[in-house]
C-alpha atoms as a PDB file:
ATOM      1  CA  UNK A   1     -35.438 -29.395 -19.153  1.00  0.00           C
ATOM      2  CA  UNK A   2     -36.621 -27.482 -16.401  1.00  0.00           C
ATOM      3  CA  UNK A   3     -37.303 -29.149 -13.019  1.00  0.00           C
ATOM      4  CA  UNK A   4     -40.263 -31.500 -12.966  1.00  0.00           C
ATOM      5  CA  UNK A   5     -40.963 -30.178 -16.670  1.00  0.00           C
ATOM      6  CA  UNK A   6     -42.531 -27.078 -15.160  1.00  0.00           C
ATOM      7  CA  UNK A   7     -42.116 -24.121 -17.659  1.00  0.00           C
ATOM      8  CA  UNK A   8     -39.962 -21.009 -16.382  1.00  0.00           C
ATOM      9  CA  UNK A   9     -40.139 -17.734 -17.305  1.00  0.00           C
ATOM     10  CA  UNK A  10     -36.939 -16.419 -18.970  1.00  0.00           C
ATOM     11  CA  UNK A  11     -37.372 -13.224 -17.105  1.00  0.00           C
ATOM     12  CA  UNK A  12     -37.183 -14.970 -14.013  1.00  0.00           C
ATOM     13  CA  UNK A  13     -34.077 -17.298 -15.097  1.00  0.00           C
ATOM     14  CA  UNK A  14     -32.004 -14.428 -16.064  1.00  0.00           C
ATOM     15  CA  UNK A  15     -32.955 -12.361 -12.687  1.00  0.00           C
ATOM     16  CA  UNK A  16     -32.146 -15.550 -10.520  1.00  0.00           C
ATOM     17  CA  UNK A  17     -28.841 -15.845 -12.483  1.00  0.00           C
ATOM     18  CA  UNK A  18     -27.164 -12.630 -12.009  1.00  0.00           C
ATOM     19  CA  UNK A  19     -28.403 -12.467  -8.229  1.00  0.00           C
ATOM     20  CA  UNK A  20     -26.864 -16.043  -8.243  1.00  0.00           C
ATOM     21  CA  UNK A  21     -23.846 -14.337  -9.377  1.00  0.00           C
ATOM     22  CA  UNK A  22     -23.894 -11.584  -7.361  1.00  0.00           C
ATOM     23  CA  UNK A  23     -24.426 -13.969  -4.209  1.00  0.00           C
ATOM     24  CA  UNK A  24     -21.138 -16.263  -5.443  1.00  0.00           C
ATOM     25  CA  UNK A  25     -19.256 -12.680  -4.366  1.00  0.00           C
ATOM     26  CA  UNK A  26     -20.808 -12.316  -0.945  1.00  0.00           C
ATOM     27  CA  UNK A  27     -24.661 -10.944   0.054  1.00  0.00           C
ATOM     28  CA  UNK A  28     -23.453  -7.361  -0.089  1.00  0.00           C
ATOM     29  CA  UNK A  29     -22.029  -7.655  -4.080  1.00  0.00           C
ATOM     30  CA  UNK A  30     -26.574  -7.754  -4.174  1.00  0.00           C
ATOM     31  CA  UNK A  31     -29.287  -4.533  -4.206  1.00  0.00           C
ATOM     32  CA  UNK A  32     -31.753  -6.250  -2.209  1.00  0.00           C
ATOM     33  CA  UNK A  33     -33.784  -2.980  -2.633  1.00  0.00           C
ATOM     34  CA  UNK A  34     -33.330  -3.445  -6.456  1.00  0.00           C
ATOM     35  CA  UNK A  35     -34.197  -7.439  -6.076  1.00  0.00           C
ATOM     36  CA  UNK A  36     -37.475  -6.842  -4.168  1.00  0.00           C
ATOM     37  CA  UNK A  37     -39.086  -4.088  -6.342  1.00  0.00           C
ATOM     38  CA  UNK A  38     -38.326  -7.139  -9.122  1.00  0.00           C
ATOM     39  CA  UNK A  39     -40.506  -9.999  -6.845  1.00  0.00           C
ATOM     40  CA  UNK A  40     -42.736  -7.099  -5.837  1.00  0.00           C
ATOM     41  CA  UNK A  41     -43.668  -6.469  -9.264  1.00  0.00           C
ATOM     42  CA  UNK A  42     -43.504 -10.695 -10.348  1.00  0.00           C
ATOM     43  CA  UNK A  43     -46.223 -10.819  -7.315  1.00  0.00           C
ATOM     44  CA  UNK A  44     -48.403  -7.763  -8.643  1.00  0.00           C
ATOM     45  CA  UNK A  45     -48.753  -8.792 -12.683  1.00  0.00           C
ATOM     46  CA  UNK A  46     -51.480 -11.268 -11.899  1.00  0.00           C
ATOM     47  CA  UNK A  47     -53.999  -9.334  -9.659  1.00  0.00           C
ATOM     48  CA  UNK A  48     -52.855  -6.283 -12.102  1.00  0.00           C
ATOM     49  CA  UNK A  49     -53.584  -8.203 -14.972  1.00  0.00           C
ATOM     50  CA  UNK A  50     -57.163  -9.520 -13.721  1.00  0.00           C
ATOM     51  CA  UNK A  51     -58.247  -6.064 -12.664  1.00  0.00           C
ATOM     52  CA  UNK A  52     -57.295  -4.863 -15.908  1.00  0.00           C
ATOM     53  CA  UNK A  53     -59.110  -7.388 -17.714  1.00  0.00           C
ATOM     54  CA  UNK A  54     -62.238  -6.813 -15.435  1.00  0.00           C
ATOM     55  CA  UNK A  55     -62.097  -2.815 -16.127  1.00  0.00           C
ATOM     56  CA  UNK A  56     -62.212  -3.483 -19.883  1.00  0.00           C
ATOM     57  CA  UNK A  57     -64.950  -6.145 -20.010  1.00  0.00           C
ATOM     58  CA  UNK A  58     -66.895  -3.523 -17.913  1.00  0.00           C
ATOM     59  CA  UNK A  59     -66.390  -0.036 -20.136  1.00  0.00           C
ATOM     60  CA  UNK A  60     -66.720  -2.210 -23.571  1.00  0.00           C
ATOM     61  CA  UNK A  61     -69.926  -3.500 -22.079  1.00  0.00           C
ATOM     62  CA  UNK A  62     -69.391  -6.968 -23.745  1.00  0.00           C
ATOM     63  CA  UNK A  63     -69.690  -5.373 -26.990  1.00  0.00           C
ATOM     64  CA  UNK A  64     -66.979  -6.824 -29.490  1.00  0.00           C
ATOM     65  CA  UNK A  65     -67.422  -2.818 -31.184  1.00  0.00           C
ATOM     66  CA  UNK A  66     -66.476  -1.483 -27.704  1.00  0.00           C
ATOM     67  CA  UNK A  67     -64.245  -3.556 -26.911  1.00  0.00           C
ATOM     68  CA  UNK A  68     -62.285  -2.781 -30.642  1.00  0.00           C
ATOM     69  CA  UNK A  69     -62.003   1.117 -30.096  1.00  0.00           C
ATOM     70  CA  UNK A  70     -60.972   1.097 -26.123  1.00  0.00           C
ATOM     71  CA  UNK A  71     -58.184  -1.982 -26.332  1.00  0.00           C
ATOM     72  CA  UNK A  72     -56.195   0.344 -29.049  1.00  0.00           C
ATOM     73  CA  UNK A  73     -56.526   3.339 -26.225  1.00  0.00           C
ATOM     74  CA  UNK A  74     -55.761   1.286 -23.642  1.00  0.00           C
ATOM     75  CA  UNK A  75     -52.457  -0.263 -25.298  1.00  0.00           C
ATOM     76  CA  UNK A  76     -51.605   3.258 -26.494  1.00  0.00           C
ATOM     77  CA  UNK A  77     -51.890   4.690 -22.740  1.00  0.00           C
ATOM     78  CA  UNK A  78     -50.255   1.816 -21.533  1.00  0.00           C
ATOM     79  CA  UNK A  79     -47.244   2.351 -23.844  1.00  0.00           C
ATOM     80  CA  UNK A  80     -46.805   6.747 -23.232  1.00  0.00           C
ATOM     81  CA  UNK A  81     -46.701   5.345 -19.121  1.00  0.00           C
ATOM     82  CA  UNK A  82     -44.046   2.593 -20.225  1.00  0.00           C
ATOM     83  CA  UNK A  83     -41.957   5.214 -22.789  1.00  0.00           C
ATOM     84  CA  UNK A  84     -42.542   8.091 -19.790  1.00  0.00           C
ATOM     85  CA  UNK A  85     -40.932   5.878 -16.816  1.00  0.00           C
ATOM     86  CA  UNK A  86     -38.278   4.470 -19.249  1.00  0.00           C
ATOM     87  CA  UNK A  87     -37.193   8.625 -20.639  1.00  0.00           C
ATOM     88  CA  UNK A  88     -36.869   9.536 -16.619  1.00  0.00           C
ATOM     89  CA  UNK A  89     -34.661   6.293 -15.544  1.00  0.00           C
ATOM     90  CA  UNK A  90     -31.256   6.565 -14.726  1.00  0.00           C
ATOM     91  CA  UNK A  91     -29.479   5.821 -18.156  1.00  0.00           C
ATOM     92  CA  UNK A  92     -26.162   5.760 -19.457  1.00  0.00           C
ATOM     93  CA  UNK A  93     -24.897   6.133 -22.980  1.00  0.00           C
ATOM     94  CA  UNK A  94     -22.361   6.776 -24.868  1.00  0.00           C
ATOM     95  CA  UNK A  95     -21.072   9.889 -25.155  1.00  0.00           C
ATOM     96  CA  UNK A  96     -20.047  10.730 -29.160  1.00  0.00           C
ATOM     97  CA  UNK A  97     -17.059  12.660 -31.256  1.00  0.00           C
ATOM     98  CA  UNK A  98     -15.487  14.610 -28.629  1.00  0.00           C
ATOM     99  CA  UNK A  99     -12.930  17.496 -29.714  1.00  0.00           C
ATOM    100  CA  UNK A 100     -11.198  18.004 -26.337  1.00  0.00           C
ATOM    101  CA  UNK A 101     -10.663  14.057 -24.810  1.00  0.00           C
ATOM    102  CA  UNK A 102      -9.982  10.941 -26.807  1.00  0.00           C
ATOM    103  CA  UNK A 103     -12.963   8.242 -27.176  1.00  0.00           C
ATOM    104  CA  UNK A 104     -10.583   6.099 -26.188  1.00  0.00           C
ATOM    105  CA  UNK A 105     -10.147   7.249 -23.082  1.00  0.00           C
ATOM    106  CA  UNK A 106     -13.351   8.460 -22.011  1.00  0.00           C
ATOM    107  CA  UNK A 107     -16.722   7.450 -23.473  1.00  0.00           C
ATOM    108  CA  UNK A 108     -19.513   8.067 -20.974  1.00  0.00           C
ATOM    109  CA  UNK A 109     -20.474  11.039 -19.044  1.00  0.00           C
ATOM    110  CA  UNK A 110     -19.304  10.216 -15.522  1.00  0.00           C
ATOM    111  CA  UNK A 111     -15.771   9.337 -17.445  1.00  0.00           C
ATOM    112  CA  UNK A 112     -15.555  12.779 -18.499  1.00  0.00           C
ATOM    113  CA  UNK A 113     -16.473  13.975 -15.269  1.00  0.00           C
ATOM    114  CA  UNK A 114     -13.736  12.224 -13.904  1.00  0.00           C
ATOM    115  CA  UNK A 115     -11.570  13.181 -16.228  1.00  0.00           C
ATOM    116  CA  UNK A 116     -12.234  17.006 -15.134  1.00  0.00           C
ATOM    117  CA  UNK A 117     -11.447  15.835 -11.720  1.00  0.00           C
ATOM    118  CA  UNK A 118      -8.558  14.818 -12.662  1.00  0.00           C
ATOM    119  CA  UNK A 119      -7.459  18.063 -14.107  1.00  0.00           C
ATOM    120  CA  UNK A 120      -8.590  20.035 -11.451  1.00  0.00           C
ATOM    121  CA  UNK A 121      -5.971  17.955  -9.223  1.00  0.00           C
ATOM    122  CA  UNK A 122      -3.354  18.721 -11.485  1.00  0.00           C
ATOM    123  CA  UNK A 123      -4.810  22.441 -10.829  1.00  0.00           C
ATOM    124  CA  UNK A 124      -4.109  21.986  -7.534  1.00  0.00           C
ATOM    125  CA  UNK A 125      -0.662  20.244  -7.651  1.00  0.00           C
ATOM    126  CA  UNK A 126       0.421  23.173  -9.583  1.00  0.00           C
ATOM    127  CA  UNK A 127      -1.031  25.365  -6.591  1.00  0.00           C
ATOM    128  CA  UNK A 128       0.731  23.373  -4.155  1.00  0.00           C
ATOM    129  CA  UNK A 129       3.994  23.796  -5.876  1.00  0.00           C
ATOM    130  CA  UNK A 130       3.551  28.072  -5.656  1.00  0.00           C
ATOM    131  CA  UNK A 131       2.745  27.563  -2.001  1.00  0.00           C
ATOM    132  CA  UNK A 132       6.002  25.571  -1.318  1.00  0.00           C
ATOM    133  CA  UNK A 133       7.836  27.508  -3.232  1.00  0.00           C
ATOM    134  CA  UNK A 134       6.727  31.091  -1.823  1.00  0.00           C
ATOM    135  CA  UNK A 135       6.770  29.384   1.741  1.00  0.00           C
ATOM    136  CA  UNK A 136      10.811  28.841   0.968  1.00  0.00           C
ATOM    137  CA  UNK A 137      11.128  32.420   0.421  1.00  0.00           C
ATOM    138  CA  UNK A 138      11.492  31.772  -3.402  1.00  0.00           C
ATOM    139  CA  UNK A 139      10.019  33.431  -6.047  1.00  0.00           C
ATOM    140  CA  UNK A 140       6.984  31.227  -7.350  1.00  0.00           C
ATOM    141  CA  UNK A 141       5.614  33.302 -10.571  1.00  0.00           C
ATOM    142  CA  UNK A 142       6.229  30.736 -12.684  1.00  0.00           C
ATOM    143  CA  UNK A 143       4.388  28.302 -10.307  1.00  0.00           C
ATOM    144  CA  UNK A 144       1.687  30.913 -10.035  1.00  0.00           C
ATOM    145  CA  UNK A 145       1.334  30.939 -13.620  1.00  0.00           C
ATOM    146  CA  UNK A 146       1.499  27.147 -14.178  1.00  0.00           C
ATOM    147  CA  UNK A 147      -1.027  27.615 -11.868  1.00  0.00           C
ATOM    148  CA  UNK A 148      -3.428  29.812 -13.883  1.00  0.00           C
ATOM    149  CA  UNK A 149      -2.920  28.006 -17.054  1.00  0.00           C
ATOM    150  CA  UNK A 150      -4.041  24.395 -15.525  1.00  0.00           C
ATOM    151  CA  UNK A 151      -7.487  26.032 -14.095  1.00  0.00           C
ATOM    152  CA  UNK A 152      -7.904  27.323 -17.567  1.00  0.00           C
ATOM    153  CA  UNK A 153      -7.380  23.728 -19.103  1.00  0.00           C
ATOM    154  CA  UNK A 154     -10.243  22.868 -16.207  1.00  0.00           C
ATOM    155  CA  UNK A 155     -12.330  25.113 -17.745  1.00  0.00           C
ATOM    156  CA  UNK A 156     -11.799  24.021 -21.373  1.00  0.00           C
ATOM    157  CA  UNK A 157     -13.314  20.819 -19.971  1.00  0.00           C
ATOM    158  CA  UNK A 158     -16.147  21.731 -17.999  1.00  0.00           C
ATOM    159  CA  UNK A 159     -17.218  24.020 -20.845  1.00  0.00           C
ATOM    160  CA  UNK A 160     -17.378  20.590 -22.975  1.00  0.00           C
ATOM    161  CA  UNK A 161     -19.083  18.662 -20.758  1.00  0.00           C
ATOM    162  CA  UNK A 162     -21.764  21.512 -20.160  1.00  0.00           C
ATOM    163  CA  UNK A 163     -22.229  22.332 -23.291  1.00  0.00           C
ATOM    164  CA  UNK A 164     -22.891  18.344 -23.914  1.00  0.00           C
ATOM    165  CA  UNK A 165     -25.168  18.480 -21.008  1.00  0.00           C
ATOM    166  CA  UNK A 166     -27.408  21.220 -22.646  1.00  0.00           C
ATOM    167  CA  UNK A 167     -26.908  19.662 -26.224  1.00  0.00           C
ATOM    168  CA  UNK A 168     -28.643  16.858 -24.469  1.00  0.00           C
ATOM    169  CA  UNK A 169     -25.888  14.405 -26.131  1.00  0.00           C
ATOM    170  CA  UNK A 170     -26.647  11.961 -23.394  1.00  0.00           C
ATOM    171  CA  UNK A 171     -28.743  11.059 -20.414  1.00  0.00           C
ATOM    172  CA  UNK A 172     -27.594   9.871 -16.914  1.00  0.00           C
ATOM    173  CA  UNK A 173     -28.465   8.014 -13.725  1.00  0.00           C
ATOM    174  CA  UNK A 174     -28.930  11.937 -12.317  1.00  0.00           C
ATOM    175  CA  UNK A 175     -30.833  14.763 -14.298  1.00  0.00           C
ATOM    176  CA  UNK A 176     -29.174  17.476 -16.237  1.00  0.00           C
ATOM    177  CA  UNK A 177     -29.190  19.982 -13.367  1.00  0.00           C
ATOM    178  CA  UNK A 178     -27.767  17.470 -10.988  1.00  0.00           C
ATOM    179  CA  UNK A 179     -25.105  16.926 -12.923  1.00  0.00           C
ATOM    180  CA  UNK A 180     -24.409  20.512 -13.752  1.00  0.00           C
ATOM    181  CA  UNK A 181     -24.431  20.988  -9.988  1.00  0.00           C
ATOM    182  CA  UNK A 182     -22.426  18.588  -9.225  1.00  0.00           C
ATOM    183  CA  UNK A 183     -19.591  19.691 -12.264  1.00  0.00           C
ATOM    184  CA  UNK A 184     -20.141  23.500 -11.053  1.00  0.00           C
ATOM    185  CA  UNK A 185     -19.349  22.253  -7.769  1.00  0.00           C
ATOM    186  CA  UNK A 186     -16.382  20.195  -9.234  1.00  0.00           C
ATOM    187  CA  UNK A 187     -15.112  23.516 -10.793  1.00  0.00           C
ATOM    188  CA  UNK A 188     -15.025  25.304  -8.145  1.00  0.00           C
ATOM    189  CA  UNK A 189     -12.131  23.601  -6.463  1.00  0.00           C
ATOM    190  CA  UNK A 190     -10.119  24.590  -9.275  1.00  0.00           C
ATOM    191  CA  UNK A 191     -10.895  28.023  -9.082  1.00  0.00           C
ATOM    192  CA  UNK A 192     -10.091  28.453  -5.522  1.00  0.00           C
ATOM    193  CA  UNK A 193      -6.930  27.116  -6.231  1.00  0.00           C
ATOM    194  CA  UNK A 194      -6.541  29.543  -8.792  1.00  0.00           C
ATOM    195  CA  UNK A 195      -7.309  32.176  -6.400  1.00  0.00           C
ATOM    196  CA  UNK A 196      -4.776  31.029  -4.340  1.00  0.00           C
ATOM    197  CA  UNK A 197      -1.912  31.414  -6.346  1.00  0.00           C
ATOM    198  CA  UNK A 198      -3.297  34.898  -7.800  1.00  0.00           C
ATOM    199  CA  UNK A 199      -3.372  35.454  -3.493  1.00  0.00           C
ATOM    200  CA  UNK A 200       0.444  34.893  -3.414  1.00  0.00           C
ATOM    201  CA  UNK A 201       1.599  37.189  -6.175  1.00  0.00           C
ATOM    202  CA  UNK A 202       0.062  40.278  -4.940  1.00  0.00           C
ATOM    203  CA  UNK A 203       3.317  41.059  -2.234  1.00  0.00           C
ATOM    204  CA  UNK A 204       5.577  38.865  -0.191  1.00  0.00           C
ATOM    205  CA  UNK A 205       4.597  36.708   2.337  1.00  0.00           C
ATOM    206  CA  UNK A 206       4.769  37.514   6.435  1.00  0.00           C
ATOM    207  CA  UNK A 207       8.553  36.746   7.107  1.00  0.00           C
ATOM    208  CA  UNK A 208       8.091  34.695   9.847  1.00  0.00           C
ATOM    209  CA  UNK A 209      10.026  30.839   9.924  1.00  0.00           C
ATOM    210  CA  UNK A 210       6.757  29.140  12.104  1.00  0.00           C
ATOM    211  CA  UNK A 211       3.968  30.790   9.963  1.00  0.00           C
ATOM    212  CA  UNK A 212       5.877  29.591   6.564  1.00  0.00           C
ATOM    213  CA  UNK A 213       5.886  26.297   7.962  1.00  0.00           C
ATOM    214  CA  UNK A 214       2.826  26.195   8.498  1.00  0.00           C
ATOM    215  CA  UNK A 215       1.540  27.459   5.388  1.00  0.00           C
ATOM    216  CA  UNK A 216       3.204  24.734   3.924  1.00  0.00           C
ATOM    217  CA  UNK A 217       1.696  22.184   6.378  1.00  0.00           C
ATOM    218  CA  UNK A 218      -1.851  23.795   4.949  1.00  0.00           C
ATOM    219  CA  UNK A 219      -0.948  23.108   1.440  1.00  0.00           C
ATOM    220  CA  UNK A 220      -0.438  19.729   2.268  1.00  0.00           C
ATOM    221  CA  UNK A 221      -3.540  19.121   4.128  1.00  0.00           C
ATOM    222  CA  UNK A 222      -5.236  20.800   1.290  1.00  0.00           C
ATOM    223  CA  UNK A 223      -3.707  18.649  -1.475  1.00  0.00           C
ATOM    224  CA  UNK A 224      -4.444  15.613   0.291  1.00  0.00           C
ATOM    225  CA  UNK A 225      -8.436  16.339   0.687  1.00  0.00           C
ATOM    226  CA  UNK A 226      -8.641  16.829  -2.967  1.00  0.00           C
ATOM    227  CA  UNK A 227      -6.712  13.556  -3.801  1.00  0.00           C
ATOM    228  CA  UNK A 228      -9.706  11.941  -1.063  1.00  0.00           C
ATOM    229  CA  UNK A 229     -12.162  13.568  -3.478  1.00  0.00           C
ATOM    230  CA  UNK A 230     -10.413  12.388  -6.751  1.00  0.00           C
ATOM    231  CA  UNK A 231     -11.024   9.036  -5.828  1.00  0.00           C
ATOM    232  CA  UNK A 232     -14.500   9.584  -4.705  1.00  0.00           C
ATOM    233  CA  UNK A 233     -15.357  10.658  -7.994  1.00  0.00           C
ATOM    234  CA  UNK A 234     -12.923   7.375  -9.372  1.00  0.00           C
ATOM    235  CA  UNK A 235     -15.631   5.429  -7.487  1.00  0.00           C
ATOM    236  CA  UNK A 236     -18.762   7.657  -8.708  1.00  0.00           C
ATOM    237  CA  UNK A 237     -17.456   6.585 -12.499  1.00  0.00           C
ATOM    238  CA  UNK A 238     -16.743   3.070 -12.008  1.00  0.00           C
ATOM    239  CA  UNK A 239     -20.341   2.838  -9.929  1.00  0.00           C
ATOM    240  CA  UNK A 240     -22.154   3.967 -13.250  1.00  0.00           C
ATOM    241  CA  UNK A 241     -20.120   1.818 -15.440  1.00  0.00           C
ATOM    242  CA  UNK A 242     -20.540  -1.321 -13.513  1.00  0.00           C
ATOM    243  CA  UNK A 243     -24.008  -0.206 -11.801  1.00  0.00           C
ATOM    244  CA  UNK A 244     -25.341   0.486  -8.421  1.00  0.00           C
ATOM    245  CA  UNK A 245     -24.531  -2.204  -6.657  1.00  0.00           C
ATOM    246  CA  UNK A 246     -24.263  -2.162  -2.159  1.00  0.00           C
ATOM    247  CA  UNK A 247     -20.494  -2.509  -2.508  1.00  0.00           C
ATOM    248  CA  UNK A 248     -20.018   0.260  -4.970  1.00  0.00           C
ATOM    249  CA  UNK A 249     -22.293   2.228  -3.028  1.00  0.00           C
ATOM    250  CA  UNK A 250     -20.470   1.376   0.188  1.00  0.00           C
ATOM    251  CA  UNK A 251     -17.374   2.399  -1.805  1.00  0.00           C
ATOM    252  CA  UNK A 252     -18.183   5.957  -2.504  1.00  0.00           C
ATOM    253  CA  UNK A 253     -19.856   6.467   0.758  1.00  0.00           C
ATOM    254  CA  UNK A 254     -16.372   5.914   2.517  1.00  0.00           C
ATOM    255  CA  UNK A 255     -14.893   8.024   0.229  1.00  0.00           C
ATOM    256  CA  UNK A 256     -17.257  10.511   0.769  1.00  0.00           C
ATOM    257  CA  UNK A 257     -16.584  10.279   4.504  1.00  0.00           C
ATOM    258  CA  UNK A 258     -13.021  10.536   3.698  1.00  0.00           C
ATOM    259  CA  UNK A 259     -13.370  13.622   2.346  1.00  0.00           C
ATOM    260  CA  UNK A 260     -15.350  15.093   4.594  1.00  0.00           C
ATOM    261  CA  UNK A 261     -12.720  14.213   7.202  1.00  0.00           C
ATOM    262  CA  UNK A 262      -9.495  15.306   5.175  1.00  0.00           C
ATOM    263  CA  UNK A 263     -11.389  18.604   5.336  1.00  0.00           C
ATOM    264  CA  UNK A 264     -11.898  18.598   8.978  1.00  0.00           C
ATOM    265  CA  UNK A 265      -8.392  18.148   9.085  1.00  0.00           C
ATOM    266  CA  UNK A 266      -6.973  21.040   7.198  1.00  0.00           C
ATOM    267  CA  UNK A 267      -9.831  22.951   9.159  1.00  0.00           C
ATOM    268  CA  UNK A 268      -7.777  22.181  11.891  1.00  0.00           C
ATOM    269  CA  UNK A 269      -4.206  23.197  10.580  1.00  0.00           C
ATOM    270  CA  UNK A 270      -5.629  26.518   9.362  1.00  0.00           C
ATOM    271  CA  UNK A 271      -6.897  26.944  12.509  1.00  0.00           C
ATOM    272  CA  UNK A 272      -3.695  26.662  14.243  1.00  0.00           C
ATOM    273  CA  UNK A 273      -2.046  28.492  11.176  1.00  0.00           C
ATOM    274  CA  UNK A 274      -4.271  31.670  11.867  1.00  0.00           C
ATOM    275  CA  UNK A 275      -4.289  31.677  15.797  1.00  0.00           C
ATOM    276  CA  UNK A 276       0.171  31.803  14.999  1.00  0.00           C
ATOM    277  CA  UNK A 277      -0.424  34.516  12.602  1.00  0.00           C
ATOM    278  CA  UNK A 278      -2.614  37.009  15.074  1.00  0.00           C
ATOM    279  CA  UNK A 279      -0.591  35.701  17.723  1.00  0.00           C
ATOM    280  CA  UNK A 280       2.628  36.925  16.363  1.00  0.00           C
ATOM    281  CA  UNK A 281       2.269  39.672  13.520  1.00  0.00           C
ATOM    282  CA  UNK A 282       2.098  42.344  15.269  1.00  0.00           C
ATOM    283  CA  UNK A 283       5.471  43.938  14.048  1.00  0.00           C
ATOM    284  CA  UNK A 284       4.161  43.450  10.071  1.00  0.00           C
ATOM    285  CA  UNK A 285       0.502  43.412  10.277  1.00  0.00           C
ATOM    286  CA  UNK A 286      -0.039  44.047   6.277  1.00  0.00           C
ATOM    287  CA  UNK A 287       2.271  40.827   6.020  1.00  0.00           C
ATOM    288  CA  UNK A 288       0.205  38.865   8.121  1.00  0.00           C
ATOM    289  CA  UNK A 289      -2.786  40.092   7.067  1.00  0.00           C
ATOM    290  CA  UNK A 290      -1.841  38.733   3.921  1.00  0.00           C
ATOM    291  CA  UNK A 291      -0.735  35.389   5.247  1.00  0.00           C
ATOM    292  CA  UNK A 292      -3.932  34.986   6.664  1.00  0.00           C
ATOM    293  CA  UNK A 293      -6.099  35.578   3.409  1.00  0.00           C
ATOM    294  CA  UNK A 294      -3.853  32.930   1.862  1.00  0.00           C
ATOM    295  CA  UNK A 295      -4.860  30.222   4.267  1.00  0.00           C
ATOM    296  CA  UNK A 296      -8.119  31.149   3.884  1.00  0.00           C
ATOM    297  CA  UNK A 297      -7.948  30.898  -0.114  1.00  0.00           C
ATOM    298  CA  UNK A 298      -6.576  27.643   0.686  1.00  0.00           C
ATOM    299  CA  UNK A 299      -9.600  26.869   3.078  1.00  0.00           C
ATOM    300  CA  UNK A 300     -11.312  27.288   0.250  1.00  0.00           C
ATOM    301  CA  UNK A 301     -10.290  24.553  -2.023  1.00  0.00           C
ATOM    302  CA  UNK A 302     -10.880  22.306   1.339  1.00  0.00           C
ATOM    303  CA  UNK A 303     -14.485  23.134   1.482  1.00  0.00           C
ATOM    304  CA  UNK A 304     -15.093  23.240  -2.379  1.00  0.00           C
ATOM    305  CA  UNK A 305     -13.813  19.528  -2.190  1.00  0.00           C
ATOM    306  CA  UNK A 306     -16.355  18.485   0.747  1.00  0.00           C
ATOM    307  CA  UNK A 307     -19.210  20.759  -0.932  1.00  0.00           C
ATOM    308  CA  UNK A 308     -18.106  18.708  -4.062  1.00  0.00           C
ATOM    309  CA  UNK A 309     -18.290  15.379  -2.657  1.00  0.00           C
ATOM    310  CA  UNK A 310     -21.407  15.875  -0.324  1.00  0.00           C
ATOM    311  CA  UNK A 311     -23.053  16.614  -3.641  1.00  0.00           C
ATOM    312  CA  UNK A 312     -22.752  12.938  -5.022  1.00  0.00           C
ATOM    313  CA  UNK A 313     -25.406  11.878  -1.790  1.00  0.00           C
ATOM    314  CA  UNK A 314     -28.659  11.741  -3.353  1.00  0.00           C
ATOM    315  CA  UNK A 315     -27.356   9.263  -5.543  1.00  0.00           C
ATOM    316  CA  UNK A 316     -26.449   7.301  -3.026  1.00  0.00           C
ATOM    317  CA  UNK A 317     -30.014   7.351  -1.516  1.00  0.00           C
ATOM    318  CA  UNK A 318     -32.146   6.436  -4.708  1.00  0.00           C
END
C-alpha cells in the first residue's frame, strides 16, 4: 500500500525506480536533461489538460452535437502529433536476415557499424604490414595485395549496411543521412589505406636508413589512431544498446578526444618524416618524392579517422 494510502501513478513509480537505480551507481550513471523534460512534462499535463478542456467547451458552444463532431477531430489530431513525434525519435530495432554477418553476432544497426569498423582495422593492419615490410627493404606485394582484398571485404559491408539504410530496414537514434555520413566517413579510412599500399607498389622506396625508419614510425602512429577510433565506435554501439546515459556519453567523448589526439600525433611524426625527406633527398629526388606521397597517403588514414570520429558529435549534443 502506498504511503499514507495516497494513490501513485505507475508512470511515476517506474520513472522514480530506474532513476533510483541509476542513482545506486553514482549521480553521473543519470540524464538529468532526460529526467527534467519527464517532471517538466508531469508539471505541464494539468494546466494542459484544463486549457484543453476550456478550448473545447468554447468551439462546441455547450452543444452536446458540437461537442460529438470536434472531440473525434480533436483525438484524431492529437494522435497524427503523438504518431509524428514518436516516427522522428531516436529508435532502435532490430535489424533482420542478413546475408553478409551472422544474427548472432550483430543484430542492430550501430552493431553492424561496428562491425565495419572493425574490418576497416583489419584494412589497416594489413596496410601496416606492406609499410613494414617495404620500410625493411623487402618486397611487400603480397602485403599490398592482402591489402586490397581487406578494403574490398570493407566495402562488401558498407554496401550492406547502405543498402539497409535506403531499404529503410530500420530506424536509429540519428537519421538516415547521418548515418550514411557517418559510414561514408567510416569508409573512407579504409580506402586511404588502400591507397597507401597501391602508393608503395608503384617503384621502390627512397633508400635512405633514417627516412625508412621513420616511415615505419608513421605507420605506427597511424595504426594506433585508428585502434583510438575502433573503440570510439565500440562505445557509440554499446551507448545505443544500453542508451544515452552521462557515463556512456562521457565515454565516447574521451574517445573522441583520443582520437583527435592520436591524430595530432602522427601529424607530428609526418611532420618530422617530411622535413628528413626534403632535408636529405637531394641525390634521388624521384625516390623521395615518392617517400613523401606515401606519408601523406598515410596522413590520410589519420585524418579520415578524426573526420570519422568528429562525426559521432551531434549525437553527443541531443
Amino acid at each position: 500500500m502506498p504511503f499514507l494510502a495516497v494513490p501513485v501513478s505507475t508512470t511515476h513509480t517506474l520513472v522514480g525506480a530506474v532513476v533510483g537505480v541509476g542513482l545506486a551507481g553514482g549521480a553521473k550513471a543519470v540524464d538529468f536533461r532526460v529526467f527534467g523534460k519527464i517532471v517538466a512534462s508531469w508539471i505541464a499535463s494539468v494546466p494542459v489538460a484544463a486549457f484543453g478542456a476550456v478550448v473545447l467547451f468554447v468551439a462546441s458552444g455547450g452543444d452536446d452535437l458540437n461537442m460529438i463532431v470536434i472531440l473525434p477531430i480533436a483525438f484524431l489530431t492529437v494522435g497524427y502529433v503523438m504518431w509524428k513525434n514518436i516516427r522522428d525519435e531516436p529508435v532502435e530495432e532490430v535489424v533482420h536476415d542478413s546475408t553478409l554477418i551472422d544474427d548472432a553476432v550483430a543484430h542492430t544497426p550501430f552493431e553492424l557499424f561496428h562491425e565495419h569498423a572493425k574490418s576497416v582495422e583489419i584494412t589497416v593492419e594489413k596496410m601496416l604490414e606492406a609499410v613494414n615490410k617495404a620500410s625493411e627493404r623487402k618486397d611487400a606485394s603480397a602485403e599490398i595485395k592482402a591489402t586490397i582484398e581487406a578494403e574490398l571485404a570493407a566495402d562488401v559491408l558498407k554496401n550492406d549496411l547502405r543498402s539497409r539504410m535506403v531499404a529503410l530496414e530500420f530506424r536509429l537514434m540519428v537519421n538516415r543521412d547521418e548515418f550514411l555520413h557517418m559510414l561514408s566517413r567510416q569508409d573512407r579510412i579504409a580506402d586511404y589505406a588502400q591507397n597507401v599500399a597501391e602508393q608503395l607498389s608503384f617503384r621502390e622506396l627512397y633508400d635512405n636508413d633514417d627516412a625508412l625508419v621513420n616511415l615505419k614510425k608513421m605507420g605506427e602512429a597511424v595504426a594506433i589512431t585508428v585502434a583510438a577510433y575502433e573503440d570510439a565506435v565500440e562505445a557509440l554501439k554499446d551507448m545505443s544498446l544500453s542508451g544515452m546515459t552521462k557515463v556512456a556519453k562521457e565515454r565516447l567523448e574521451n574517445l573522441i578526444d583520443a582520437v583527435n589526439l592520436r591524430e595530432h600525433e602522427a601529424d607530428e611524426v609526418e611532420s618530422r618524416a617530411a622535413a628528413h625527406v626534403f632535408s636529405s633527398g637531394d641525390e634521388d629526388a624521384l625516390a623521395a618524392m615518392h617517400m613523401y606521397r606515401v606519408l601523406q597517403r598515410l596522413d590520410d588514414v589519420a585524418n579520415a579517422c578524426e573526420k570519422a570520429a568528429n562525426a559521432f558529435l551531434p549525437i553527443l549534443h541531443r
